[in-house]
Protein backbone atom coordinates (compact mmCIF):
# COMPACT_ATOMS: atom_id res chain seq x y z
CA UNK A 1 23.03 15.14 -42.77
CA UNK A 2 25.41 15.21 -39.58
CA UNK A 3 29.30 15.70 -40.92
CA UNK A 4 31.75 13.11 -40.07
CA UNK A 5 34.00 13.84 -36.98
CA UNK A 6 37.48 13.60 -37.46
CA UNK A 7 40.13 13.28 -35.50
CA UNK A 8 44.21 14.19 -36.75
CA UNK A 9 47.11 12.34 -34.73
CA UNK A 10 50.06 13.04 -37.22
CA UNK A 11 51.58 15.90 -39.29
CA UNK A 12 50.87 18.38 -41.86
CA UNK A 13 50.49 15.31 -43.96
CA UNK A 14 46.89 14.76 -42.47
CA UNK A 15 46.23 18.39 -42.00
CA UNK A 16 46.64 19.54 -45.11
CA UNK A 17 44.72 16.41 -46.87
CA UNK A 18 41.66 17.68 -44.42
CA UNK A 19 42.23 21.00 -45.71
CA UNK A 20 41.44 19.57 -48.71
CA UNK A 21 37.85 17.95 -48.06
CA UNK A 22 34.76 19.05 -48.62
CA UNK A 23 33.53 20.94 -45.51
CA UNK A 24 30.11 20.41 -45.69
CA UNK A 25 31.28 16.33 -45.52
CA UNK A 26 33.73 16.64 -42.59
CA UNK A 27 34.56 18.83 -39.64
CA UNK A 28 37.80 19.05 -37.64
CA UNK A 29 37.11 17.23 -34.15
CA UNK A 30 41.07 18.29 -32.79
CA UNK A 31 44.35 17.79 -33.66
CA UNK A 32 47.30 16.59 -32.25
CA UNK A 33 50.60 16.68 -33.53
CA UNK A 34 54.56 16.69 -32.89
CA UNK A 35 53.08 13.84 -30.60
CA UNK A 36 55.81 10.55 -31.35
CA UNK A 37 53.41 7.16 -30.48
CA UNK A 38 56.32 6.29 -27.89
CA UNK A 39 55.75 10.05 -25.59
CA UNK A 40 51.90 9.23 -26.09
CA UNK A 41 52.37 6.09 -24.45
CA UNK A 42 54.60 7.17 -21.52
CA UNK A 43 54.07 9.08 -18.46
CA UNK A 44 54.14 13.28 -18.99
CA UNK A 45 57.36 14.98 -18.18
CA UNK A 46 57.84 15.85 -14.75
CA UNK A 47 61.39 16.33 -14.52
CA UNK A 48 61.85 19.76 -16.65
CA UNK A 49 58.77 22.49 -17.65
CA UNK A 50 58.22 22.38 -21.92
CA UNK A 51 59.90 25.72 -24.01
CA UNK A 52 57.65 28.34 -24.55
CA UNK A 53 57.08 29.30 -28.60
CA UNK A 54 55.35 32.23 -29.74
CA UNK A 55 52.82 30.51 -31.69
CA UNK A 56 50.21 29.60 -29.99
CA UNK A 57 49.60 26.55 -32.29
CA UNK A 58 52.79 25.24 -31.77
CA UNK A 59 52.87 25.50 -28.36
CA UNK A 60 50.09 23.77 -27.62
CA UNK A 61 51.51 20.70 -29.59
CA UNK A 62 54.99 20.70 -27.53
CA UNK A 63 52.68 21.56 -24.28
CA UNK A 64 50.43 18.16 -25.78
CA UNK A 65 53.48 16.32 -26.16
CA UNK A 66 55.03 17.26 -22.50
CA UNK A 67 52.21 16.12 -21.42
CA UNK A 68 51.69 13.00 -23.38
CA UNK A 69 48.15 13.65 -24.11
CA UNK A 70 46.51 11.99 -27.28
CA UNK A 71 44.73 9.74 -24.57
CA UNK A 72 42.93 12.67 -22.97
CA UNK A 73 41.65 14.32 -25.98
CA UNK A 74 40.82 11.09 -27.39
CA UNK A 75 39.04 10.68 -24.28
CA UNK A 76 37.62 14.31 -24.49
CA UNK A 77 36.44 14.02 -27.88
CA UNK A 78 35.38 10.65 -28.37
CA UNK A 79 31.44 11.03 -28.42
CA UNK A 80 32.00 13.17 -31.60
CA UNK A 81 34.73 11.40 -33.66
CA UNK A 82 33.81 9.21 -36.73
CA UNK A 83 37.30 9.14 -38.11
CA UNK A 84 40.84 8.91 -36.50
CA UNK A 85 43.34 10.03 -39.11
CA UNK A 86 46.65 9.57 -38.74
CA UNK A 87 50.52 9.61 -40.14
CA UNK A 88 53.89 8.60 -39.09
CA UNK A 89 56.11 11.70 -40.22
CA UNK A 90 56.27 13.35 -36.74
CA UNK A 91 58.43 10.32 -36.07
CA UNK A 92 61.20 11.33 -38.10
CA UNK A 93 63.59 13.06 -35.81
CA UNK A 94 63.44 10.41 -32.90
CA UNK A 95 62.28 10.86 -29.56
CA UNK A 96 64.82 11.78 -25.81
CA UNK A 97 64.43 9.34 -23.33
CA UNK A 98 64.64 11.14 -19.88
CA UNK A 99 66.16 9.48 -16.88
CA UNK A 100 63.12 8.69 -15.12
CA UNK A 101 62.18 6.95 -18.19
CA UNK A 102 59.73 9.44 -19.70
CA UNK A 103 59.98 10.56 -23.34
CA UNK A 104 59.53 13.79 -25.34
CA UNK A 105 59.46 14.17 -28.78
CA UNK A 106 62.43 15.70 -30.99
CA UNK A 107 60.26 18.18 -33.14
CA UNK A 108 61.15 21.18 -35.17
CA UNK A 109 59.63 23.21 -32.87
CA UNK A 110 61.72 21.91 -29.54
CA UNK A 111 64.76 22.77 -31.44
CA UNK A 112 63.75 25.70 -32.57
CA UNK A 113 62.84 27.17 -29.10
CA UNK A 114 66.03 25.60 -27.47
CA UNK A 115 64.19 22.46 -25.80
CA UNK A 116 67.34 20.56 -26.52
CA UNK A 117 69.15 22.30 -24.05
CA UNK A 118 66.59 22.35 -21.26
CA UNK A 119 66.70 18.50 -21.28
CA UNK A 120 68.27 17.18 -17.94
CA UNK A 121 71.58 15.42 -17.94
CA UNK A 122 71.58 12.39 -18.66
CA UNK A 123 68.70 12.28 -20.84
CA UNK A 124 69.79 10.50 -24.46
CA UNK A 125 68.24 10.47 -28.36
CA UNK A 126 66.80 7.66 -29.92
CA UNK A 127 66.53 7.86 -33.81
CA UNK A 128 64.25 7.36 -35.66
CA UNK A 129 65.29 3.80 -37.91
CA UNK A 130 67.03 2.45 -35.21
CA UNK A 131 66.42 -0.42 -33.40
CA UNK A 132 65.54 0.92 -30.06
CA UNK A 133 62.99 3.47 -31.75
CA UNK A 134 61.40 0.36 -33.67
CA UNK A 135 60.87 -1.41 -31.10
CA UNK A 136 59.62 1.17 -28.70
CA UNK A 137 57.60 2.65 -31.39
CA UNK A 138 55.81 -1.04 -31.76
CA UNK A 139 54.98 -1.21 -28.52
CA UNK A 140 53.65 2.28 -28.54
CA UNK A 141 51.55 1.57 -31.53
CA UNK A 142 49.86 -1.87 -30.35
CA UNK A 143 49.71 0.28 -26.71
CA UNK A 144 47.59 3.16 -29.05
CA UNK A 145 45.48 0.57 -30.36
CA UNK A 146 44.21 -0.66 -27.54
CA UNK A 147 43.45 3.01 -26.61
CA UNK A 148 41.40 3.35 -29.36
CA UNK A 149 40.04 -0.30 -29.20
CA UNK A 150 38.55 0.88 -25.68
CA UNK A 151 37.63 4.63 -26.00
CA UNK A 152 36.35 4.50 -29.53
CA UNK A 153 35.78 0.86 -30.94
CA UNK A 154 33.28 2.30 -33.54
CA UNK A 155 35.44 4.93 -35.16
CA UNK A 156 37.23 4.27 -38.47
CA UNK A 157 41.13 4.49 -38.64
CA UNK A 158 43.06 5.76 -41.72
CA UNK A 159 46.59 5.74 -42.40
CA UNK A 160 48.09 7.82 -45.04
CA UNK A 161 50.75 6.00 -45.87
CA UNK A 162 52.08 8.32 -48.62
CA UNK A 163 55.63 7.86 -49.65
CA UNK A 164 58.33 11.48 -49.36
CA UNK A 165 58.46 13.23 -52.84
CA UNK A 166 62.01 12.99 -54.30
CA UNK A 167 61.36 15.58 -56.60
CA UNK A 168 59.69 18.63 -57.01
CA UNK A 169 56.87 19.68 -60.01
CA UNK A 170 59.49 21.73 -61.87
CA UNK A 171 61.71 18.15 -61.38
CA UNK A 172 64.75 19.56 -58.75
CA UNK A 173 65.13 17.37 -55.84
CA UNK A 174 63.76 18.20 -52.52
CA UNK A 175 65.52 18.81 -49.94
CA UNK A 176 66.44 16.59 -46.66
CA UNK A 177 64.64 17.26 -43.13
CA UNK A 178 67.38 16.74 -40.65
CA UNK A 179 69.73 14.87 -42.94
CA UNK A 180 66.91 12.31 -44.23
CA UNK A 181 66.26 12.64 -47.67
CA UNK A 182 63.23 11.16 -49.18
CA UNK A 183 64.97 8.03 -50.34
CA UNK A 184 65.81 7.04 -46.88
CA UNK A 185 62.75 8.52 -45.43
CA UNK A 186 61.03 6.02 -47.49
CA UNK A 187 63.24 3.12 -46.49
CA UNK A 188 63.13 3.61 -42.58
CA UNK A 189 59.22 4.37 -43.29
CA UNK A 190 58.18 1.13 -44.57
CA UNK A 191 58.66 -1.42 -41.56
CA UNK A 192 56.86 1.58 -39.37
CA UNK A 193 53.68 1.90 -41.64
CA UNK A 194 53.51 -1.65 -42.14
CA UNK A 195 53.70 -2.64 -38.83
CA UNK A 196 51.29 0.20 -37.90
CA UNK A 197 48.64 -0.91 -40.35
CA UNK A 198 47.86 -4.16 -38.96
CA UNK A 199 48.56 -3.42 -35.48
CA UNK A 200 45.75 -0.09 -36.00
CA UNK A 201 43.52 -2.14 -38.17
CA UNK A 202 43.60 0.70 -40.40
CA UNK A 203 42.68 1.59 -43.63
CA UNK A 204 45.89 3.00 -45.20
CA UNK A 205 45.72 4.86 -47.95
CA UNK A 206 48.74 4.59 -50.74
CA UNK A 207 49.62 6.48 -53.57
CA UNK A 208 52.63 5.00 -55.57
CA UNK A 209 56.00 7.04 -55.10
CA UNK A 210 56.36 7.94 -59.33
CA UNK A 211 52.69 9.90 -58.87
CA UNK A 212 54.07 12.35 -55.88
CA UNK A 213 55.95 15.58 -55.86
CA UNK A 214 56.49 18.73 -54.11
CA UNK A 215 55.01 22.20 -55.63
CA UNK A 216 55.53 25.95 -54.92
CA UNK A 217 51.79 26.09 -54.42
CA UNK A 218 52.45 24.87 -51.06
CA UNK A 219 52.03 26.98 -47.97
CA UNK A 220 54.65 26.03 -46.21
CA UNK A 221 57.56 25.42 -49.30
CA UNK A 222 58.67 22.32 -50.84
CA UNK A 223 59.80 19.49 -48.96
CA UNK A 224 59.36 15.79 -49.29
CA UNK A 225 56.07 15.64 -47.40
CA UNK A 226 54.58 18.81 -48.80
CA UNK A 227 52.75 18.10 -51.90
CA UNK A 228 51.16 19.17 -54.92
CA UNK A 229 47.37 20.13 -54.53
CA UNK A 230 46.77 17.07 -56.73
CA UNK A 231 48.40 14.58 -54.19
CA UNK A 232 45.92 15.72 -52.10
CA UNK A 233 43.18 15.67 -54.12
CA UNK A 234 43.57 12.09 -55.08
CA UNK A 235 44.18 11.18 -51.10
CA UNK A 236 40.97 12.75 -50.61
CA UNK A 237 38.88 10.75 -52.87
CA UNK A 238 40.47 7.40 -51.61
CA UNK A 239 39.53 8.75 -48.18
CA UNK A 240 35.76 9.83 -48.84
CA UNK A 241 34.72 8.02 -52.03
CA UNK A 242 33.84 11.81 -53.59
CA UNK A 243 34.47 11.87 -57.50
CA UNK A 244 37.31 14.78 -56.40
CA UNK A 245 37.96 17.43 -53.07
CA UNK A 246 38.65 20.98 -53.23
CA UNK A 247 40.87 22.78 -54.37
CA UNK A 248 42.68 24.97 -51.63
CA UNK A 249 45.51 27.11 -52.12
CA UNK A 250 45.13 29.22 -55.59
CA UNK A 251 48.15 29.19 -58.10
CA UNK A 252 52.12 29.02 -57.42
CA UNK A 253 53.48 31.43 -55.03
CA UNK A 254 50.27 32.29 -53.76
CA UNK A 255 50.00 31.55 -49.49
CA UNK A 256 46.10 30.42 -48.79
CA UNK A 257 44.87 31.49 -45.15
CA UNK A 258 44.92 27.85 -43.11
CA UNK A 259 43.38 26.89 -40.02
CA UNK A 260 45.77 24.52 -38.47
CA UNK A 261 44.10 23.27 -34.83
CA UNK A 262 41.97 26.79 -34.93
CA UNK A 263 45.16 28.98 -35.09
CA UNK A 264 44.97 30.84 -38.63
CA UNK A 265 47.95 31.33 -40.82
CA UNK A 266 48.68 34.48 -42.70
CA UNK A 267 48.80 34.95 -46.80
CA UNK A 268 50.49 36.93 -49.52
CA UNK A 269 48.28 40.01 -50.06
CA UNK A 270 46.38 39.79 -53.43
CA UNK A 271 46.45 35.49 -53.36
CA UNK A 272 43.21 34.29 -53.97
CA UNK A 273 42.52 31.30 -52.55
């Protein structure tokens, strides 16, 4: 039995559900993240060169993202992919509008490696919630659609629509990204995933805000969109129709070893995964 393609335009969100999935079901087609649905739909930067980061994985994202190419690997890919998988949390920290009218995404990682200040004057930040963003970001969207309409008109499209844990497992709240907690995050979210489902014609899948929280047994810490293996689990059954996925990432405190986009991550000597 062939496995089903699939194919991740979104965050850790998406990755980590796939980590989740039986791989004998499903294979990783590519990846693209850090990759806001308004810089997908615009030209690629010309004006200024992107930052270079020491991981490779992440700079091939900000490199993707420069370059404003989720329709090229859709392109590249598209004889193989069954599934398009996708989230909206990369959206979270706006996008910078350029003055020739090109966009790149505000990510973690641009910050990080001092993107911010390469920008050329006059460029200016959108945020994410307001009403420039929205509407951009609409445009974008129905703009992606028909990208996908053309290039890939058989493939399935799933939105995980999962709402920001407030809290974490052991009940302390979680802690903001870039001043939004996940009260507002879930507030600003709505219109976007709404909007997004119809204009996609995706499949979202929804698990009810009271049933998600943030765990120590994540890789990466807690935060609002970092979740306990069971949020997961329960995404992944919605997703495949399996009675359950598989467990990845061994007990609290313990750091699995993840393949994000082919680049592996390391792990706590002695964690089992």
């Amino acid at each position: 039995m062939s496995k089903t393609g699939v194919f991740i335009w979104g965050s850790c969100v998406s990755r980590d559900t796939f980590e989740h999935i039986d791989p004998a079901t499903h294979q990783l087609v590519h990846y693209v993240a850090r990759q806001s649905a308004v810089s997908a739909a615009t030209p690629a930067v010309q004006l200024i060169k992107h930052p270079a980061l020491e991981s490779k994985f992440q700079q091939r994202m900000v490199t993707g993202d420069f370059a404003s190419n989720l329709e090229r690997e859709l392109t590249r890919h598209a004889d193989r992919i069954d599934l398009i998988m996708i989230d909206l949390v990369d959206e979270r920290l706006g996008f910078y509008v350029l003055p020739d009218d090109s966009v790149v995404t505000r990510s973690v990682e641009l910050i990080r490696a001092g993107g911010e200040e390469m920008l050329p004057v006059g460029s200016r930040h959108v945020a994410f919630g307001e009403l420039e963003h929205y509407q951009r970001w609409q445009r974008s969207i129905t703009w992606t659609s028909d990208l996908i309409q053309r290039l890939l008109p058989d493939a399935e499209v799933v939105l995980l629509d999962i709402p920001w844990a407030a809290s974490s497992s052991s009940g302390e709240p979680t802690p903001a990204s870039f001043g939004i907690n996940a009260r507002k995050g879930n507030r600003l979210f709505r219109r976007y995933a709404k909007f997004a489902e119809k204009a996609l014609g995706a499949r979202a899948i929804r698990i009810p805000a009271s049933q998600v929280s943030s765990g120590p047994t994540h890789p990466w810490g807690v935060a609002p969109f970092h979740y306990t293996e069971d949020v997961y689990l329960r995404i992944v059954k919605q997703l495949t129709g399996a009675a359950s996925g598989r467990a990845a990432w061994g007990p609290p405190n313990c750091r699995a070893q993840i393949r994000r986009g082919g680049v592996g991550r390391g792990h706590e000597p002695g964690c089992a995964r």
